[in-house]
N, C-alpha and C. Protein backbone atom coordinates (compact mmCIF):
# COMPACT_ATOMS: atom_id res chain seq x y z
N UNK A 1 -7.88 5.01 -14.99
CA UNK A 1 -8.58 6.26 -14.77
C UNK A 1 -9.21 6.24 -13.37
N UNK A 2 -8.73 7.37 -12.49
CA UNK A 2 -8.95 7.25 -11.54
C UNK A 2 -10.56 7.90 -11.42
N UNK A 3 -11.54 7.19 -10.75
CA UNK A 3 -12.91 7.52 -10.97
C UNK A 3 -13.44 8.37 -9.59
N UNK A 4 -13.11 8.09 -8.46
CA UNK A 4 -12.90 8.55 -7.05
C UNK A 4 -11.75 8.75 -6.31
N UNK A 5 -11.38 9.64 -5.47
CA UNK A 5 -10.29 9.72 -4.76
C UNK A 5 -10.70 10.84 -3.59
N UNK A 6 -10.65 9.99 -2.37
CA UNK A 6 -11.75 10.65 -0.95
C UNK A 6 -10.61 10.52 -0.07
N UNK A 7 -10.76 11.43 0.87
CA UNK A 7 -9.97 11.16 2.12
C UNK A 7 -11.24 10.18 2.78
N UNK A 8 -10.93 9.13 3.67
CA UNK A 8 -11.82 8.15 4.51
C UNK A 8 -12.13 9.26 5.80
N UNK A 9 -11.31 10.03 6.52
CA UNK A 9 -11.98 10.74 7.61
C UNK A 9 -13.33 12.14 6.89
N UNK A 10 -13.40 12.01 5.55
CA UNK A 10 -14.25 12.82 4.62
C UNK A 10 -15.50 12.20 5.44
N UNK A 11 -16.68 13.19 6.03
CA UNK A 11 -17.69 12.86 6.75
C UNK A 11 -18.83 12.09 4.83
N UNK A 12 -18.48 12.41 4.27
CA UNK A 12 -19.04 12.40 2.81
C UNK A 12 -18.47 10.93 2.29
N UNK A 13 -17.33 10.40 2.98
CA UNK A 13 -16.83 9.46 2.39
C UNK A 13 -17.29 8.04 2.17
N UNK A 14 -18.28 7.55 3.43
CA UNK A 14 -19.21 6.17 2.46
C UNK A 14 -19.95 6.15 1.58
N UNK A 15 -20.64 7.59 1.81
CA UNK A 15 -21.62 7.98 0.70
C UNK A 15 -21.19 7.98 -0.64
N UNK A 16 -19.91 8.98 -0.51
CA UNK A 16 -19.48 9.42 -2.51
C UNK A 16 -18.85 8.00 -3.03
N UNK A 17 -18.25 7.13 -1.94
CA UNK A 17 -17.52 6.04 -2.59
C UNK A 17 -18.91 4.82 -2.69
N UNK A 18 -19.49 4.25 -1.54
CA UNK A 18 -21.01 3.98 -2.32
C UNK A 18 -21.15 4.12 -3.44
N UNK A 19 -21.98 5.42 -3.42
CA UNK A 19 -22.54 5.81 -5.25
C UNK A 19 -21.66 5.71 -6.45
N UNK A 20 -20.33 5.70 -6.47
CA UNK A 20 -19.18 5.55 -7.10
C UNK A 20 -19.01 4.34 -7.79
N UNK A 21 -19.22 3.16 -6.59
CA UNK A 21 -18.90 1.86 -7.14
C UNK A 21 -20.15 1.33 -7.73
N UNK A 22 -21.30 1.89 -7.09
CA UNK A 22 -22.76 1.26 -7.55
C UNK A 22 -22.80 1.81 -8.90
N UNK A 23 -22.23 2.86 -9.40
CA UNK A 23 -22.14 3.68 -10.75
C UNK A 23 -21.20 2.37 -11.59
N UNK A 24 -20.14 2.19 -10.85
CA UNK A 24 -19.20 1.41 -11.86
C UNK A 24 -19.76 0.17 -12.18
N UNK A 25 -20.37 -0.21 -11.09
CA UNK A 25 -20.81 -1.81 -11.03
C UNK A 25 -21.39 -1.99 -12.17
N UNK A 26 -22.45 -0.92 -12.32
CA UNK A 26 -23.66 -0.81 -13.25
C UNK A 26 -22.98 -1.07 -14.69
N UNK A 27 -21.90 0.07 -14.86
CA UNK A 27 -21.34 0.17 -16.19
C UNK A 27 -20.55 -1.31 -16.41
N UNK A 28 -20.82 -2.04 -15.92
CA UNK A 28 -19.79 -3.29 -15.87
C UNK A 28 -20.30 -4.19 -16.33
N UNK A 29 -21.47 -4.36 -15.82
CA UNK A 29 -22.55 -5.82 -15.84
C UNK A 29 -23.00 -5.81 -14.61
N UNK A 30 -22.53 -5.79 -13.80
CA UNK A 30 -23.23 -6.32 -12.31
C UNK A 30 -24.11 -6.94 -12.46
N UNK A 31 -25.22 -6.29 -12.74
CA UNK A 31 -26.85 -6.86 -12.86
C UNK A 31 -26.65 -8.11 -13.54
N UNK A 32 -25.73 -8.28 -14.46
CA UNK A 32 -25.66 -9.48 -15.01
C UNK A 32 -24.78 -10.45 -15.08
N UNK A 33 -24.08 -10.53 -14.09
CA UNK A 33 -23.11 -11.20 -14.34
C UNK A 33 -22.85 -11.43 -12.32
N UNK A 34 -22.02 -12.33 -11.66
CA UNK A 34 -21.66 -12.17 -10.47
C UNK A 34 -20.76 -11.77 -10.42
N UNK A 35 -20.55 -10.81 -8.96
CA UNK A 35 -19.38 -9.97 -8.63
C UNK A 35 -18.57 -10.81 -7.45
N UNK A 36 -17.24 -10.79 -7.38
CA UNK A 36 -16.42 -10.99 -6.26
C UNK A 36 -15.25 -10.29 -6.08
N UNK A 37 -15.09 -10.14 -5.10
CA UNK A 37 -14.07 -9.08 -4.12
C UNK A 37 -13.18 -9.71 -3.82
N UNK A 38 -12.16 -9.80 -4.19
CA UNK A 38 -10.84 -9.58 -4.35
C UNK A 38 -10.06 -9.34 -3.09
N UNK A 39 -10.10 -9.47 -1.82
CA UNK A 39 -9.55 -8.60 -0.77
C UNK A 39 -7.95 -9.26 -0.51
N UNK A 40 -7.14 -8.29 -1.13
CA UNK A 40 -5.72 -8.93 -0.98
C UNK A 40 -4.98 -8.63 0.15
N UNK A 41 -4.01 -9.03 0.37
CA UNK A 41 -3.58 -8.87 2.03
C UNK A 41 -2.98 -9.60 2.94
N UNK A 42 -2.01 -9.34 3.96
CA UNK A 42 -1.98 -10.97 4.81
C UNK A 42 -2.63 -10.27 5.94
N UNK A 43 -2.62 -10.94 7.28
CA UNK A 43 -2.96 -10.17 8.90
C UNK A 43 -1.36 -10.51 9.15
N UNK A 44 -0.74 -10.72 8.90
CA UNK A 44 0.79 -10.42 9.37
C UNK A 44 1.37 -9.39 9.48
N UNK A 45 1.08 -8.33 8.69
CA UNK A 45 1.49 -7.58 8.82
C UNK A 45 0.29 -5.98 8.83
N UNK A 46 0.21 -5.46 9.32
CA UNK A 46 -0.58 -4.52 10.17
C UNK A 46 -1.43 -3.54 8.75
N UNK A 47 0.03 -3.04 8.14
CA UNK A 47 -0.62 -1.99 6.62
C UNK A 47 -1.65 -2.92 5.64
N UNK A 48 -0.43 -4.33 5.70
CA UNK A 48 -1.36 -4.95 4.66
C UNK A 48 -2.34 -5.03 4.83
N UNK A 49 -2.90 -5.31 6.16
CA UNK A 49 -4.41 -6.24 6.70
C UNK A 49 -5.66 -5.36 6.12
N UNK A 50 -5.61 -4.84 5.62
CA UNK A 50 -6.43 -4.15 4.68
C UNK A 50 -7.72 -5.05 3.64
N UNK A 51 -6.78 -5.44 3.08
CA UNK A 51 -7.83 -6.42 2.03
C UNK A 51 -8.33 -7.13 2.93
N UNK A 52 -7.99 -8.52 3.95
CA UNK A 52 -8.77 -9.14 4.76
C UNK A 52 -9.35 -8.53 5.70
N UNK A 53 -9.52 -7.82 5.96
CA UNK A 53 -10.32 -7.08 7.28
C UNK A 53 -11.49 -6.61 6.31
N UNK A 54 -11.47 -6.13 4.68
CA UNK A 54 -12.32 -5.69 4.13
C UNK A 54 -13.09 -7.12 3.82
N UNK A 55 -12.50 -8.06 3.36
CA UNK A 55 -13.01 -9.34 3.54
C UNK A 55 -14.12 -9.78 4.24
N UNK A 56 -13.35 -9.76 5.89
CA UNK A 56 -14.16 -10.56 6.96
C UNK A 56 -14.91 -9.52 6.93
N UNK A 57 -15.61 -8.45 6.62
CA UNK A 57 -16.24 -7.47 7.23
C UNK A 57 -17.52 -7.83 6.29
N UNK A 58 -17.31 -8.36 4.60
CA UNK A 58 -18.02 -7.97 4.05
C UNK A 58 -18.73 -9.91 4.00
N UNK A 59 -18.13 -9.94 4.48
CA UNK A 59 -18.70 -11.60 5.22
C UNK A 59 -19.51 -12.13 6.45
N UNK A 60 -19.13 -11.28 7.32
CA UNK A 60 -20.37 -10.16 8.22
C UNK A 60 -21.10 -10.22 8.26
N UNK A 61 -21.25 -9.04 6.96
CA UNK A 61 -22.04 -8.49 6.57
C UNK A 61 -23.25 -9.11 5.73
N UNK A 62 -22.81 -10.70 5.35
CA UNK A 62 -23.88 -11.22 4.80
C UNK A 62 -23.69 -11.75 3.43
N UNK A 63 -22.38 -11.22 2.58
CA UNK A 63 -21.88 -11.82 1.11
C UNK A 63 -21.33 -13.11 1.63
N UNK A 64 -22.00 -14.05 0.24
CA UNK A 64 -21.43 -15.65 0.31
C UNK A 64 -20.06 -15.78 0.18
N UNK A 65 -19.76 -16.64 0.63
CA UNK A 65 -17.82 -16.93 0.74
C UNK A 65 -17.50 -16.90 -0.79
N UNK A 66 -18.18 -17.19 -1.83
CA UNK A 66 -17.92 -17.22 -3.32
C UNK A 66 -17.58 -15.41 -4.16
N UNK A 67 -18.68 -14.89 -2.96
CA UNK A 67 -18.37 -13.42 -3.39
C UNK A 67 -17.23 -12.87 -2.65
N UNK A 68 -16.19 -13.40 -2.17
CA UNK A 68 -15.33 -12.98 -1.05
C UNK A 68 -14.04 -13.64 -1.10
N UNK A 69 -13.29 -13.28 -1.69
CA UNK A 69 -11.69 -14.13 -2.20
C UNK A 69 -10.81 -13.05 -0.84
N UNK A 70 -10.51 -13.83 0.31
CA UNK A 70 -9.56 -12.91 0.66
C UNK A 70 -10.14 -12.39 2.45
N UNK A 71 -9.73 -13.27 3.51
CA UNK A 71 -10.32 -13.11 4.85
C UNK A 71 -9.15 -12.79 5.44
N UNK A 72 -9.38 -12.56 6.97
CA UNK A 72 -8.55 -12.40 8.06
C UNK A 72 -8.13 -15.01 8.37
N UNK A 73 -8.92 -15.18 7.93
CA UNK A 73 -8.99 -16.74 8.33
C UNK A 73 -8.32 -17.02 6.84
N UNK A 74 -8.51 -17.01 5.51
CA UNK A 74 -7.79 -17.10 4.50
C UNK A 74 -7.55 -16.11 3.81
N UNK A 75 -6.43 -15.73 4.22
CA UNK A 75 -5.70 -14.36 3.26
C UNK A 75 -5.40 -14.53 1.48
N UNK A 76 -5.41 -13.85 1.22
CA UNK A 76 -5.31 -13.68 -0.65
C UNK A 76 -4.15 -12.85 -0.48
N UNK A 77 -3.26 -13.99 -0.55
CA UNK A 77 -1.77 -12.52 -1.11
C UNK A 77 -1.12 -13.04 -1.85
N UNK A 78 0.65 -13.20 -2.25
CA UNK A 78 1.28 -13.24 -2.95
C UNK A 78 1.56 -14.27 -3.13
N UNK A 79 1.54 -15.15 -2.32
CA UNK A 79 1.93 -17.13 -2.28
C UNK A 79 0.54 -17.62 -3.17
N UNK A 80 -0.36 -17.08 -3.09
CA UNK A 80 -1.37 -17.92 -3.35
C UNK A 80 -3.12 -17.25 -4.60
N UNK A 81 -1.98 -15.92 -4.64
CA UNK A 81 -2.98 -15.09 -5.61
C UNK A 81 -3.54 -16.09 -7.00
N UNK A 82 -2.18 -16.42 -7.85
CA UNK A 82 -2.48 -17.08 -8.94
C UNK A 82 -3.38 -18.18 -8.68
N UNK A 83 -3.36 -18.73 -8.00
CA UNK A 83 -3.60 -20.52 -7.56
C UNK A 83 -5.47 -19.87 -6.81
N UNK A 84 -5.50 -18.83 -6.43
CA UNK A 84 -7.14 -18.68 -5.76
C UNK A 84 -7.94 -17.51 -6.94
N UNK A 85 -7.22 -16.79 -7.60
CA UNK A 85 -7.91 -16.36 -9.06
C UNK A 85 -8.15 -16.60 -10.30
N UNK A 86 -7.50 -18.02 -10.48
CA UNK A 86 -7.65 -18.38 -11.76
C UNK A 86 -8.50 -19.03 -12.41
N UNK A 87 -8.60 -20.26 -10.93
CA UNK A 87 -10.24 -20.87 -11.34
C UNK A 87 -11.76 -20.28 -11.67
N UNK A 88 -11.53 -18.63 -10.79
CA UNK A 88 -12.67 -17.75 -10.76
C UNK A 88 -12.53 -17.30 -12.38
N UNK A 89 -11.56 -16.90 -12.95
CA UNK A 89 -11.70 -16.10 -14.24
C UNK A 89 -11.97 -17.34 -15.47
N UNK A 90 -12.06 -18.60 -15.20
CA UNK A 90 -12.63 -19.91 -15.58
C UNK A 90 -14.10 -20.61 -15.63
N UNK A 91 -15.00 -19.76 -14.62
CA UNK A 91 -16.11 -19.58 -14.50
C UNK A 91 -17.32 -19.25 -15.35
N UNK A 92 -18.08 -19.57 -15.97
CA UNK A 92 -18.96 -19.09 -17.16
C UNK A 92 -20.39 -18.99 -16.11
N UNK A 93 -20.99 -18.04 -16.02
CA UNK A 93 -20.00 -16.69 -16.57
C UNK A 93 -18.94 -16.43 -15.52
N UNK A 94 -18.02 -15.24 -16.36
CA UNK A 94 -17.18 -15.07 -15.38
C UNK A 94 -17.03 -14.14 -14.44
N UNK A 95 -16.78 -14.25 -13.39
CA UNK A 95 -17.49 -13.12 -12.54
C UNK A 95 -16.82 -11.65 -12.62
N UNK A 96 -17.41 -10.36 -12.26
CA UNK A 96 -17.15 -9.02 -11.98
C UNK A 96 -15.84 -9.10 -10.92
N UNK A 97 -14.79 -8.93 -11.14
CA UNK A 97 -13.93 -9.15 -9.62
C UNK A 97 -13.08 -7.36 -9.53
N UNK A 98 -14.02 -7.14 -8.12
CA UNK A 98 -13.29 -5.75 -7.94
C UNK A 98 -12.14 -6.51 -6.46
N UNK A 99 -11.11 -5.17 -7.39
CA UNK A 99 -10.08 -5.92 -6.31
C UNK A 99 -9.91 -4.53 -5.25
N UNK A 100 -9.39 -5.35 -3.89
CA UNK A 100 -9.55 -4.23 -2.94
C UNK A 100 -7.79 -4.48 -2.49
N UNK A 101 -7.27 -3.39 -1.92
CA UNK A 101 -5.52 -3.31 -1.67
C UNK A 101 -4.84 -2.21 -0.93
N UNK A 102 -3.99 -2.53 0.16
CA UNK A 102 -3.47 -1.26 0.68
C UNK A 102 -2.47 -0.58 -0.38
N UNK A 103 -2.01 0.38 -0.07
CA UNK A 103 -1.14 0.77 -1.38
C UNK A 103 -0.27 1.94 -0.15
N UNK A 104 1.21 2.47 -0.63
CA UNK A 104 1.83 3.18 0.06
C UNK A 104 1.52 4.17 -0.68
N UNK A 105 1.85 6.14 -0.27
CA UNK A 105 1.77 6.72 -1.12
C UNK A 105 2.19 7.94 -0.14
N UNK A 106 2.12 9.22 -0.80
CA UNK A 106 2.66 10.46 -0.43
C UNK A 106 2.34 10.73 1.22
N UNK A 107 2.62 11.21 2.18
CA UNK A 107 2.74 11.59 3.37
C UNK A 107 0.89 12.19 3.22
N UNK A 108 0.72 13.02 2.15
CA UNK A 108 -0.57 13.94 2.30
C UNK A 108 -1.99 12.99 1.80
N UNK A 109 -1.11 11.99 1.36
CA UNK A 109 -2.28 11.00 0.74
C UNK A 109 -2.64 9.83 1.85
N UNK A 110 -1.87 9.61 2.34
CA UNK A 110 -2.60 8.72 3.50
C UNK A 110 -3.85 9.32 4.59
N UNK A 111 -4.85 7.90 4.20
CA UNK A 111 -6.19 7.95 4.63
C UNK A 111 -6.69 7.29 3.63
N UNK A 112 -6.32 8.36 2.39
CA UNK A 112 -7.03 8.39 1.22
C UNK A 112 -7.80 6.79 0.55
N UNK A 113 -8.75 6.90 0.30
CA UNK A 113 -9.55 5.99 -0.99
C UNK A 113 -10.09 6.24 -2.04
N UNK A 114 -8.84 5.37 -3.27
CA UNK A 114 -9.23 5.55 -4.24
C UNK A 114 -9.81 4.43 -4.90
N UNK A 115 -10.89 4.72 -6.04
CA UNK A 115 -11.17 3.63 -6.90
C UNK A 115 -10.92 4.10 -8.67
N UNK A 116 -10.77 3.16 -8.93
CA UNK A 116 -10.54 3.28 -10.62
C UNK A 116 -11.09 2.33 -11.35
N UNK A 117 -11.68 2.49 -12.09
CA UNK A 117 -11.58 1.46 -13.35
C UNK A 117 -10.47 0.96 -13.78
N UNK A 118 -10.31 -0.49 -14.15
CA UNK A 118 -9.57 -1.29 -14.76
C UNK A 118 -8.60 -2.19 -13.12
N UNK A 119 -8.21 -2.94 -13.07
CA UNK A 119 -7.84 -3.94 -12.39
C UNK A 119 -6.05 -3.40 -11.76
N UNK A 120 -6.01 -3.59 -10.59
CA UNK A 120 -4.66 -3.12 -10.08
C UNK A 120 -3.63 -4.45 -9.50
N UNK A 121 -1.88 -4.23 -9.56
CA UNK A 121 -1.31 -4.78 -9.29
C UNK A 121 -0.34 -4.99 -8.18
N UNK A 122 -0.90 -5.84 -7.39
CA UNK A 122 -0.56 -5.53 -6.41
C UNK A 122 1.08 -6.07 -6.13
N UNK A 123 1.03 -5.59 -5.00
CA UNK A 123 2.79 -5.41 -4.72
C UNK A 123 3.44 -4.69 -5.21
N UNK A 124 2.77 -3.69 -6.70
CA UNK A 124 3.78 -2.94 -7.39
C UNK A 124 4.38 -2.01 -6.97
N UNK A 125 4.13 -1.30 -5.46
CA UNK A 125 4.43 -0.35 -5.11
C UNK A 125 5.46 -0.86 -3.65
N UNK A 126 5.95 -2.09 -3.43
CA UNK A 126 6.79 -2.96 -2.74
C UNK A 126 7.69 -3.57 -3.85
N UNK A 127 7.52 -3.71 -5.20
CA UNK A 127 8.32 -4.24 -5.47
C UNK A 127 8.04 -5.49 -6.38
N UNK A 128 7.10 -6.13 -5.84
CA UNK A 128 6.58 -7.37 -6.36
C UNK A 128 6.39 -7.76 -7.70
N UNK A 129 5.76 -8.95 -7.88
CA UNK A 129 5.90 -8.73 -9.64
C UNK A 129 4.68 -10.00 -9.78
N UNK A 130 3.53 -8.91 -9.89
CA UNK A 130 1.98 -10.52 -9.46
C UNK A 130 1.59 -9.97 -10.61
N UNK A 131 0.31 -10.51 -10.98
CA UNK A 131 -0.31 -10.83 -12.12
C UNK A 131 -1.53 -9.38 -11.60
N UNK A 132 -2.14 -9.09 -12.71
CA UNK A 132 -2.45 -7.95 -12.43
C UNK A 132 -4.41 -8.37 -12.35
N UNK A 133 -5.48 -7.82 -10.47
CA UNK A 133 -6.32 -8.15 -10.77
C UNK A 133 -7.67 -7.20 -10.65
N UNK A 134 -8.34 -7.89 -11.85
CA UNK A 134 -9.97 -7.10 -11.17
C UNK A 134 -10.46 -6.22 -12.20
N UNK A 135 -11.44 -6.07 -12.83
CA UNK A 135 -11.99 -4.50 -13.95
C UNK A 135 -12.48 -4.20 -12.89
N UNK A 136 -12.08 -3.55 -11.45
CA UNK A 136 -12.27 -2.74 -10.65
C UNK A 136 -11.40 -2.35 -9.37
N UNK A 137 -11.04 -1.53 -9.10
CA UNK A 137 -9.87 -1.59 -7.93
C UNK A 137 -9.94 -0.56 -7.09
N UNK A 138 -10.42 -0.52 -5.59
CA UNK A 138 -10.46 0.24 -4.51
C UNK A 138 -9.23 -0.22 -3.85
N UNK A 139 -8.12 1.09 -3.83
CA UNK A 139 -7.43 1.46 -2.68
C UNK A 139 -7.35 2.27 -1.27
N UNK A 140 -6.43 1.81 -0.92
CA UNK A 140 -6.28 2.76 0.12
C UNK A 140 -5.14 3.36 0.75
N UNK A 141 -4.34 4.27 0.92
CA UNK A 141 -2.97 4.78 1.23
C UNK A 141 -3.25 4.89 2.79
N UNK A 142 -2.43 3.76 2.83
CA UNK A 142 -2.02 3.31 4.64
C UNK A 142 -0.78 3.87 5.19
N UNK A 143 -0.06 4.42 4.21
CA UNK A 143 1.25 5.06 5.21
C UNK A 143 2.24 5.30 3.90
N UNK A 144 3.10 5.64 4.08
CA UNK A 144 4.09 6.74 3.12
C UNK A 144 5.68 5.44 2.27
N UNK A 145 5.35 5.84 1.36
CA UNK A 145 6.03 5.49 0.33
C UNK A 145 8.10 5.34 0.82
N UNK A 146 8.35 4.62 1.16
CA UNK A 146 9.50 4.69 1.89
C UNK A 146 10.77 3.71 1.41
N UNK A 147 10.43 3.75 0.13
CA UNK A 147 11.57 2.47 -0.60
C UNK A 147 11.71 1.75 -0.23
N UNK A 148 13.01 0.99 0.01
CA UNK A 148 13.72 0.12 0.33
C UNK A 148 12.85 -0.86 1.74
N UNK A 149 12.30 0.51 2.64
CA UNK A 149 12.03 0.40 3.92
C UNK A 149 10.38 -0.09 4.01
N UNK A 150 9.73 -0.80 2.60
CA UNK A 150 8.30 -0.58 2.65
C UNK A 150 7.77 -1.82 3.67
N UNK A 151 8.49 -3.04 4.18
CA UNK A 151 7.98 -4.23 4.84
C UNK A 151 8.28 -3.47 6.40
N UNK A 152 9.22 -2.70 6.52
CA UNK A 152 8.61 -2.42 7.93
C UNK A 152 7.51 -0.73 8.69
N UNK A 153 7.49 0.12 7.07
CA UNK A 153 6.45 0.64 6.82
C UNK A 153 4.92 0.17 6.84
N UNK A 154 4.88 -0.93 6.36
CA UNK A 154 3.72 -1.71 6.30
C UNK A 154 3.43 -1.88 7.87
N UNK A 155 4.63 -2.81 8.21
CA UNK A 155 4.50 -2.96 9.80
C UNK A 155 4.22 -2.22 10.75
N UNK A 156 4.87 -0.62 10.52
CA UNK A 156 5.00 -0.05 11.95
C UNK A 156 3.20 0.73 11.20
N UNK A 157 2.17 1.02 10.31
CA UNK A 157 0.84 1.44 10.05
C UNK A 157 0.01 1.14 11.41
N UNK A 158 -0.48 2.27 11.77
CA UNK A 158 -1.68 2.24 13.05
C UNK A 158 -2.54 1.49 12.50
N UNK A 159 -3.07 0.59 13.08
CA UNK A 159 -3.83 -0.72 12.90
C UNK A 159 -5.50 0.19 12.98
N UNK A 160 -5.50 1.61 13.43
CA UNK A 160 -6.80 2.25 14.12
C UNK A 160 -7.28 2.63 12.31
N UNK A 161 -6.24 3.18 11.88
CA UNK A 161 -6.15 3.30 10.43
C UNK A 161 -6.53 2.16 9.43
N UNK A 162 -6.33 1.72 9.10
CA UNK A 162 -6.69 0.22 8.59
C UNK A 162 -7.92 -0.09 9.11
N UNK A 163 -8.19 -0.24 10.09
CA UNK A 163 -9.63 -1.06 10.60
C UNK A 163 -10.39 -0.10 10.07
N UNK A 164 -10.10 1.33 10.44
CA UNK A 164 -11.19 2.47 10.13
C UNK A 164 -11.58 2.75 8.31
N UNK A 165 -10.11 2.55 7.52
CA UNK A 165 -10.48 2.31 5.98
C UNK A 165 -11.08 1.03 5.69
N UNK A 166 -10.68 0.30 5.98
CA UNK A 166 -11.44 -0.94 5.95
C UNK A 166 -12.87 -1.45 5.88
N UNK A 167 -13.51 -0.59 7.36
CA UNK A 167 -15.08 -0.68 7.02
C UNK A 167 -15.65 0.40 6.50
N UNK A 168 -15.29 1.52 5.93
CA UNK A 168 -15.52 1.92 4.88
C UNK A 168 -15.66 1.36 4.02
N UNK A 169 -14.31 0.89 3.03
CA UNK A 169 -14.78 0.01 2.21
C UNK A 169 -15.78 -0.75 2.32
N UNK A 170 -15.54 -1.44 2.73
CA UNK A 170 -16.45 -2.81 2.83
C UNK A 170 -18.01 -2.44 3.11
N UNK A 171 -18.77 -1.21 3.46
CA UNK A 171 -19.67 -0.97 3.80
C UNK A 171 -19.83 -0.60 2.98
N UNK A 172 -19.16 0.37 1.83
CA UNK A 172 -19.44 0.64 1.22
C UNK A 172 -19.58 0.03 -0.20
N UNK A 173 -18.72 -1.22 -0.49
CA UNK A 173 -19.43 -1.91 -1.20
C UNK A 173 -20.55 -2.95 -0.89
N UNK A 174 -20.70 -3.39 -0.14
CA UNK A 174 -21.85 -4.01 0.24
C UNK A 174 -23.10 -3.08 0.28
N UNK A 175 -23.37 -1.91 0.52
CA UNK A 175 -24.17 -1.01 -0.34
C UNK A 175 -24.26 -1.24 -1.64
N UNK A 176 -23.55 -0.57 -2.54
CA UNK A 176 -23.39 -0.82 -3.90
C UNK A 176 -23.88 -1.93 -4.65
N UNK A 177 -23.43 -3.16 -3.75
CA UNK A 177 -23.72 -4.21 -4.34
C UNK A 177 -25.49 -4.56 -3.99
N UNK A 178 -25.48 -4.32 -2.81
CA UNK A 178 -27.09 -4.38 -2.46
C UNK A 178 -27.88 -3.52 -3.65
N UNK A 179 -27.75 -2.32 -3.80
CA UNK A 179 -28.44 -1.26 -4.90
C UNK A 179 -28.62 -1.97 -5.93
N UNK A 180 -27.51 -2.10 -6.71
CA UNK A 180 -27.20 -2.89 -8.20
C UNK A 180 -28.22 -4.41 -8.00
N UNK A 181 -28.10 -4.62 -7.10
CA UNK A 181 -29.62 -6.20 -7.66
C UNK A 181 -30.67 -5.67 -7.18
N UNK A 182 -30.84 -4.82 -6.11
CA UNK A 182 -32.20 -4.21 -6.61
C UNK A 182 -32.76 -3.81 -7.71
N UNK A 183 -31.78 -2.96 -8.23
CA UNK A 183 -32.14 -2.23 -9.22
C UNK A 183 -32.41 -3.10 -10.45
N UNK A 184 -31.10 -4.42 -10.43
CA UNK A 184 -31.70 -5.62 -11.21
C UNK A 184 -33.02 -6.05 -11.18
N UNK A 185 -33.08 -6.74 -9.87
CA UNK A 185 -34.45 -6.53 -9.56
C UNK A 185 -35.76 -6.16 -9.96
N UNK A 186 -35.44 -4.56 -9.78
CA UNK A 186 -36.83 -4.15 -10.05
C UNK A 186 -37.05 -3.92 -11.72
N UNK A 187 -35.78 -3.80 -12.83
CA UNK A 187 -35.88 -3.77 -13.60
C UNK A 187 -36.51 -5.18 -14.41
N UNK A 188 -36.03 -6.06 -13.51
CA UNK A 188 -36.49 -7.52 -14.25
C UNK A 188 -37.92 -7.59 -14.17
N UNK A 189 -38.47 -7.13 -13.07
CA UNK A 189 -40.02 -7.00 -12.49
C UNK A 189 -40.64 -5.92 -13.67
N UNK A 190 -40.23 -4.95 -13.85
CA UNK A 190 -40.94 -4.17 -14.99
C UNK A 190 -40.98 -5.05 -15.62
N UNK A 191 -39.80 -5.47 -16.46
CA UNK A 191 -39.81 -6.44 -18.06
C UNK A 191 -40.55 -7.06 -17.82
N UNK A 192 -40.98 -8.15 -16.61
CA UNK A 192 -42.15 -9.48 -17.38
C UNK A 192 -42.94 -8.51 -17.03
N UNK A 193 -44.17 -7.46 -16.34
CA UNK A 193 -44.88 -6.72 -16.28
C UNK A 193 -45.25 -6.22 -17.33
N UNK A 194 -44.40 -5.89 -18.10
CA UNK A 194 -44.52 -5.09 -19.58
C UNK A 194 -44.53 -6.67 -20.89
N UNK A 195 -44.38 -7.52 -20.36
CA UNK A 195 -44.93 -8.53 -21.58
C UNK A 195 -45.89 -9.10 -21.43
């Protein structure tokens, strides 16, 4: 179920996707449980660099390397997805993992960011055949759906594009995520207050 779906040049667009994920987080656990980001991707290739650029950004930005599966320095993609998510879903507790991913799609849909509830699979729209991740999944349509032709689709994607969805994302969950332990936070501060 798709929960958001923004064009990124939308002057509205950190904001509605912000409040979006800080909404989902909430309905998830967040507050109770730890979250990690998922950023899938290689820098090899220009469309993909998506997930790691959302990565390094949100690493930056100040999230611990534990909250952050997936850099421009260690990529999270298809060689090595199983082997860097499995130990995490092994974890007690186990953590919130929203996954982040370029995705190809209609000529009118590129820009676009979407998020949904429930966990996405990546490569499915190349072809691939990975294990499916995340009870959360922010995309983004980097360039047009082109069959056969999607590895040098990926390739020939304006890199201005990508960088520019990219810290969107990533700003915008690092918002979200900031809100949600406040809000932990201040809720935990009422409770012992009130006993």
């Amino acid at each position: 179920m798709t929960t958001l779906e923004i064009h990124g040049e939308d002057p509205t667009a950190l904001a509605a996707l912000s409040l979006a994920l800080e909404r989902e987080l909430a309905l998830l656990g967040a507050d109770r449980r730890p979250v990690a980001v998922a950023c899938i991707g290689t820098d090899r290739s220009t469309g993909d660099a998506l997930g790691p650029l959302v990565g390094q950004r949100l690493r930056r930005l100040g999230l611990p390397s534990s909250a952050v599966i997936g850099t421009l320095e260690a990529p999270l993609h298809a060689l090595n997805l199983a082997e860097r998510l499995l130990p995490r879903h092994r974890e007690d507790p186990r953590p919130l993992i929203v996954a982040v991913d370029a995705a190809l799609g209609p000529l009118a849909g590129v820009g676009t960011i979407a998020l949904r509830r429930g966990g996405l699979t990546p490569g499915a729209g190349v072809g691939k055949a990975l294990p499916q991740v995340g009870e959360l999944a922010v995309t983004a349509t980097v360039n047009v759906q082109a069959g056969a032709l999607h590895a040098q689709v990926l390739q020939s994607t304006r890199l201005y594009l990508v960088q520019t969805l990219s810290e969107t994302i990533a700003t915008a969950i690092w918002w979200a995520l900031r809100s949600v332990r406040r809000q932990a936070g201040a809720a935990g501060v009422a409770a012992a207050g009130a006993a």
